[in-house]
PDB file of N, CA and C in Angstrom:
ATOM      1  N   UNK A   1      23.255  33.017  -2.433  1.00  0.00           N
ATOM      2  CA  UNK A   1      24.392  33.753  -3.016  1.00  0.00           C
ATOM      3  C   UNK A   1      25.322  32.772  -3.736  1.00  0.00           C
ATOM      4  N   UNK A   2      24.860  32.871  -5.042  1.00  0.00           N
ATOM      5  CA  UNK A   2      26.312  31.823  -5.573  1.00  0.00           C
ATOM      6  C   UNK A   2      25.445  30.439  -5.910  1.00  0.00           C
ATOM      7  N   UNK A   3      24.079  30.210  -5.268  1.00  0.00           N
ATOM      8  CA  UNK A   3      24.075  29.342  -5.471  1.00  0.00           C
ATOM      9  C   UNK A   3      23.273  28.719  -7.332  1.00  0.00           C
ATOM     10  N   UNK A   4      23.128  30.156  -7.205  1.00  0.00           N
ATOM     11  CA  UNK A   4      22.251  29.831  -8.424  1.00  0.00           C
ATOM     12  C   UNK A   4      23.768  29.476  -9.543  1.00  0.00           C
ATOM     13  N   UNK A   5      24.342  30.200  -9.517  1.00  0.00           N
ATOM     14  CA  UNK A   5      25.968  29.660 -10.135  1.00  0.00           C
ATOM     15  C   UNK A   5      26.257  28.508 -10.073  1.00  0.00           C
ATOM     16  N   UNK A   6      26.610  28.133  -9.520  1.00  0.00           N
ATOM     17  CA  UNK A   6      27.158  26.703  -8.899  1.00  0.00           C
ATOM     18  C   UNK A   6      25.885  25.717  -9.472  1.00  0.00           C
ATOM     19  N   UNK A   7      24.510  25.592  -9.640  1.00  0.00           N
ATOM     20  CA  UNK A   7      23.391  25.173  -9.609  1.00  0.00           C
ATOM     21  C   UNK A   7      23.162  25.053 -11.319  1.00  0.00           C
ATOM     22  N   UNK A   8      24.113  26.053 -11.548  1.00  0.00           N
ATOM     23  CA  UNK A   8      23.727  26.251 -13.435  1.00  0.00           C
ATOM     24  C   UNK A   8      25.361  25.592 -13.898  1.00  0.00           C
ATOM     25  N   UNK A   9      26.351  24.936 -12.740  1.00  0.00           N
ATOM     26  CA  UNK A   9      27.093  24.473 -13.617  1.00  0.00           C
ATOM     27  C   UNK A   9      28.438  25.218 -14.361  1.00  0.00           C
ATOM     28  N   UNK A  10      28.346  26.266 -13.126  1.00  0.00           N
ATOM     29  CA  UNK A  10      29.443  27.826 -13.718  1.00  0.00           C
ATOM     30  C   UNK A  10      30.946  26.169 -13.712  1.00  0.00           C
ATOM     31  N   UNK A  11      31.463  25.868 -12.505  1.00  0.00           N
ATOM     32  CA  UNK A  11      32.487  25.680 -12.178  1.00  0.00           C
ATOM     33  C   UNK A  11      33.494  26.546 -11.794  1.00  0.00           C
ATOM     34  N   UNK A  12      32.958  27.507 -11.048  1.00  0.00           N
ATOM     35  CA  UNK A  12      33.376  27.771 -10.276  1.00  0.00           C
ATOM     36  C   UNK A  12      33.595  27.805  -8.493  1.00  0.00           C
ATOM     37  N   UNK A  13      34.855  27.498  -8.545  1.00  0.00           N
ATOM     38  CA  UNK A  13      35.348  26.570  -7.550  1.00  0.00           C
ATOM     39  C   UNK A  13      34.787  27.430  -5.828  1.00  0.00           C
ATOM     40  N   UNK A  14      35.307  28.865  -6.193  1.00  0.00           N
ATOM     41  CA  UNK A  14      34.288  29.580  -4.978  1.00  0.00           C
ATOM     42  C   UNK A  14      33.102  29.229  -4.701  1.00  0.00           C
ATOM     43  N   UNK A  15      32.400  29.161  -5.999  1.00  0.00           N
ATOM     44  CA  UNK A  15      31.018  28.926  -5.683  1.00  0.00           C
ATOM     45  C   UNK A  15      30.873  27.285  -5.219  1.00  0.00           C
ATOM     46  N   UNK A  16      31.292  26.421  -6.208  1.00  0.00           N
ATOM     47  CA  UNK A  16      31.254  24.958  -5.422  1.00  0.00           C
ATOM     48  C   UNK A  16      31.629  24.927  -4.273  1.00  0.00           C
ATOM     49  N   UNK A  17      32.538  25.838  -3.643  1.00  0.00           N
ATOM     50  CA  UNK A  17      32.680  25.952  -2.027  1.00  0.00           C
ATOM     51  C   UNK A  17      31.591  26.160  -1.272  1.00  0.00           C
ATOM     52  N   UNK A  18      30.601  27.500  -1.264  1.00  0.00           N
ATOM     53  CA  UNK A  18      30.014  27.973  -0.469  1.00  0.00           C
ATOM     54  C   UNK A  18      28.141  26.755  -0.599  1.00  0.00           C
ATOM     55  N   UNK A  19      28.287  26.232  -1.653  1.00  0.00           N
ATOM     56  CA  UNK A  19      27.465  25.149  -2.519  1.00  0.00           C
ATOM     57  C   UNK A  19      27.619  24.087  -2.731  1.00  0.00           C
ATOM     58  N   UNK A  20      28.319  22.445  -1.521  1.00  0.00           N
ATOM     59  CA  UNK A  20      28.859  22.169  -2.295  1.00  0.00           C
ATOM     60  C   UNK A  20      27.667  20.850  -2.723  1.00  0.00           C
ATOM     61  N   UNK A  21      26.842  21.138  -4.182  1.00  0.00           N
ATOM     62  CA  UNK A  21      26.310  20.601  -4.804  1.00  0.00           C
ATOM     63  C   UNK A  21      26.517  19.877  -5.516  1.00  0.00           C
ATOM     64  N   UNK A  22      28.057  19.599  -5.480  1.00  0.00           N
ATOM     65  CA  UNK A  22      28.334  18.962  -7.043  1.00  0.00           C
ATOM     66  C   UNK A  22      27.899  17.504  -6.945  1.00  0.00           C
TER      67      UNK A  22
END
């Protein structure tokens, strides 16, 4: 959930939360 977001670089900060991939 979210992670594909976070994974493509959205920047969004929710998602870097639940992801944190950065």
């Amino acid at each position: 959930m979210g992670m594909q977001a976070a994974g493509g670089g959205g920047g969004l900060q929710s998602e870097i939360n639940v992801t944190p991939m950065v």
